[in-house]
C-alpha atoms as a PDB file:
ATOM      1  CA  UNK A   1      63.742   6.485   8.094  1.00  0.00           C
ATOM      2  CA  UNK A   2      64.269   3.299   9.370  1.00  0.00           C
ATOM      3  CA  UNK A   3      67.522   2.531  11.585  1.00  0.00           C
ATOM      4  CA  UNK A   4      70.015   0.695   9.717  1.00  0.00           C
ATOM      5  CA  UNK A   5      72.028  -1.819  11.584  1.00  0.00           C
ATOM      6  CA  UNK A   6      75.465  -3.921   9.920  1.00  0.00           C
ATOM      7  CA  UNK A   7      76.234  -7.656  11.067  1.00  0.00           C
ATOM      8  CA  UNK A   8      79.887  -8.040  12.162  1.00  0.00           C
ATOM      9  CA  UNK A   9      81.506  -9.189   8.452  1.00  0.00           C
ATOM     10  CA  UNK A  10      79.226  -6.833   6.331  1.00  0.00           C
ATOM     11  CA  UNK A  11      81.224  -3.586   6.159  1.00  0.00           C
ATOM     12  CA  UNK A  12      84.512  -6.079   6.106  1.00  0.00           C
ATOM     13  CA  UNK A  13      82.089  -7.585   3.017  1.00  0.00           C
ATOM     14  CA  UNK A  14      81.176  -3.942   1.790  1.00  0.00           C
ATOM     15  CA  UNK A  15      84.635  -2.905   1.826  1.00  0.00           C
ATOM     16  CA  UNK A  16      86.028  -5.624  -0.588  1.00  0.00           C
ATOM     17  CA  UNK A  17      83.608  -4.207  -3.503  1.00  0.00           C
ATOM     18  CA  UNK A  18      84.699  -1.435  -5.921  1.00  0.00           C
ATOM     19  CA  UNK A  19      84.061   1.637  -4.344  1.00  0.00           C
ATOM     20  CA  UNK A  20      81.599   2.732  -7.102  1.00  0.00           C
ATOM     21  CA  UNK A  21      79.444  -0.507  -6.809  1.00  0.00           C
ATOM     22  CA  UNK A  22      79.630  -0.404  -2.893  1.00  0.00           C
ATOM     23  CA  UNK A  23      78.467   3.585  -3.284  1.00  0.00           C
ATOM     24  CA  UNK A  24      75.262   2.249  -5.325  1.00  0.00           C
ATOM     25  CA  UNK A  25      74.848  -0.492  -2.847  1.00  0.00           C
ATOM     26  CA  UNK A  26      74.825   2.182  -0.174  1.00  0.00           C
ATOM     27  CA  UNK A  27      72.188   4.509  -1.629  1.00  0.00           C
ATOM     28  CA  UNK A  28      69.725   1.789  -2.367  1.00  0.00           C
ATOM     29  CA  UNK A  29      69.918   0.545   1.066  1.00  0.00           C
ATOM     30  CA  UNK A  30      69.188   4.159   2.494  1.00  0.00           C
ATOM     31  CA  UNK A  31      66.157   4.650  -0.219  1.00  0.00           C
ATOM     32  CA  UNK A  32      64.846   1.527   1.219  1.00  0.00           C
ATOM     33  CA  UNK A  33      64.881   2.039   4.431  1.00  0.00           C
ATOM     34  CA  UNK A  34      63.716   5.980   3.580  1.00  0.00           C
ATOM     35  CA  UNK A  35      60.828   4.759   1.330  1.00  0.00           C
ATOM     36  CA  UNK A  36      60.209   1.557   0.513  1.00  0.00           C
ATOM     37  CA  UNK A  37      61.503   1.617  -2.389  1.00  0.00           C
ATOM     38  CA  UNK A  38      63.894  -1.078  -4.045  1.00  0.00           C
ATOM     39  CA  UNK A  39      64.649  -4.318  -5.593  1.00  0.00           C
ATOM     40  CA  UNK A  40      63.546  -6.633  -2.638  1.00  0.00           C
ATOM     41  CA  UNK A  41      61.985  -9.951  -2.051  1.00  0.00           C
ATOM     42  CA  UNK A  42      61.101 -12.680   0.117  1.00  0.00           C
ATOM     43  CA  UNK A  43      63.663 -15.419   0.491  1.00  0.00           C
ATOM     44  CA  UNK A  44      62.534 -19.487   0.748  1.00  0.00           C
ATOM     45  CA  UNK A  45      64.150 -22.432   2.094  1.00  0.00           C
ATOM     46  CA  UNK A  46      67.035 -22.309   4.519  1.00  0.00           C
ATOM     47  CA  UNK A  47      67.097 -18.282   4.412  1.00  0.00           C
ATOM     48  CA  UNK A  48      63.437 -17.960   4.700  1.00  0.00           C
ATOM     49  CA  UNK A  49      62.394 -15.173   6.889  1.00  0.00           C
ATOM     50  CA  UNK A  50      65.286 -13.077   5.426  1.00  0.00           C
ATOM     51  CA  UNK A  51      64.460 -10.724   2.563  1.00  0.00           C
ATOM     52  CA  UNK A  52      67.038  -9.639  -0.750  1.00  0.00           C
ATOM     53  CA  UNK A  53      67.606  -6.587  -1.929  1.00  0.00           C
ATOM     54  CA  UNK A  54      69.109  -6.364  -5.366  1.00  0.00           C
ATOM     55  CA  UNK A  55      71.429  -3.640  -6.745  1.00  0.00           C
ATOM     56  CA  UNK A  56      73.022  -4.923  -9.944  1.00  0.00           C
ATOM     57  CA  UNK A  57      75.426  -7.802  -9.386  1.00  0.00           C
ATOM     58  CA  UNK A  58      74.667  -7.402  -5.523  1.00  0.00           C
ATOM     59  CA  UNK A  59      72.744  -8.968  -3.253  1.00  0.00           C
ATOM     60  CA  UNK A  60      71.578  -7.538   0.389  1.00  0.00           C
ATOM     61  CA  UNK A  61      70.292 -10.002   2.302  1.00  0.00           C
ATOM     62  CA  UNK A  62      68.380  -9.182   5.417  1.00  0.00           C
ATOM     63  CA  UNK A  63      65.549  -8.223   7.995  1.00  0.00           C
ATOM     64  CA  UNK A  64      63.587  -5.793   9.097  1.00  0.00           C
ATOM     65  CA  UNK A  65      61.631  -4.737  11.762  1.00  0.00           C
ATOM     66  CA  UNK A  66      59.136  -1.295  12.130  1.00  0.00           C
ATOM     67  CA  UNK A  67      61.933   0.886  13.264  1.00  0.00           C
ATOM     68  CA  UNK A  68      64.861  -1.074  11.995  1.00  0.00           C
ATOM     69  CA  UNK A  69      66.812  -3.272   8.258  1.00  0.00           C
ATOM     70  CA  UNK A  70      69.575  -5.319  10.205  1.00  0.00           C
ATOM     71  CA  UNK A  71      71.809  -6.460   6.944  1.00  0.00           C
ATOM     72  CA  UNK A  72      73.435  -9.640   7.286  1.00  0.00           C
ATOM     73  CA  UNK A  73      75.446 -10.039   3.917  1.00  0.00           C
ATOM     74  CA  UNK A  74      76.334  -8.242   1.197  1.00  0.00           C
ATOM     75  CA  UNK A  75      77.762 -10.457  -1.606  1.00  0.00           C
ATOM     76  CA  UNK A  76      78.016 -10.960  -5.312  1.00  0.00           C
ATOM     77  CA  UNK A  77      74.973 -12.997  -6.576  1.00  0.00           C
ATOM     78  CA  UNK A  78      76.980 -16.057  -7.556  1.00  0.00           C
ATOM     79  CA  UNK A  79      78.277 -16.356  -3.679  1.00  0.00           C
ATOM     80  CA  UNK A  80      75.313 -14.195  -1.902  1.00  0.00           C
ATOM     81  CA  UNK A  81      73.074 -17.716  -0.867  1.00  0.00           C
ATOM     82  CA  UNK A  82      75.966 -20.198  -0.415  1.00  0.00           C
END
């Protein structure tokens, strides 16, 4: 399992959702950083190096080392790469 690390507005971020969404958003971040497994791709352009994570209207975006997924936003998709 890798280490999962929040930047300082995402649980301000994760807060704001409804509680059910932010629950789902939760659980898929834990079964990707337990298996692998998950909605995620490689961003382009200004956020490359970051990757996305999807869970419904969601979006993750982040990084990851070996040991480590340091999240940097958690946003709706309209607002997640303004």
């Amino acid at each position: 399992m890798k280490q999962i690390r929040f930047g300082p507005g995402v649980p301000a971020e994760i807060r704001a959702i409804p509680r059910e969404d932010a629950l789902a958003i939760l659980r898929a971040l834990h079964r990707y950083g337990e298996m692998g497994e998950g909605n995620v791709k490689a961003l382009t352009g200004d956020l490359k190096g970051l990757l996305r994570l999807r869970v419904g209207n969601y979006r993750l975006l982040f990084d990851e080392t070996e040991t480590s997924i340091q999240v940097h936003r958690v946003a709706d998709r309209k607002d997640a790469y303004r």
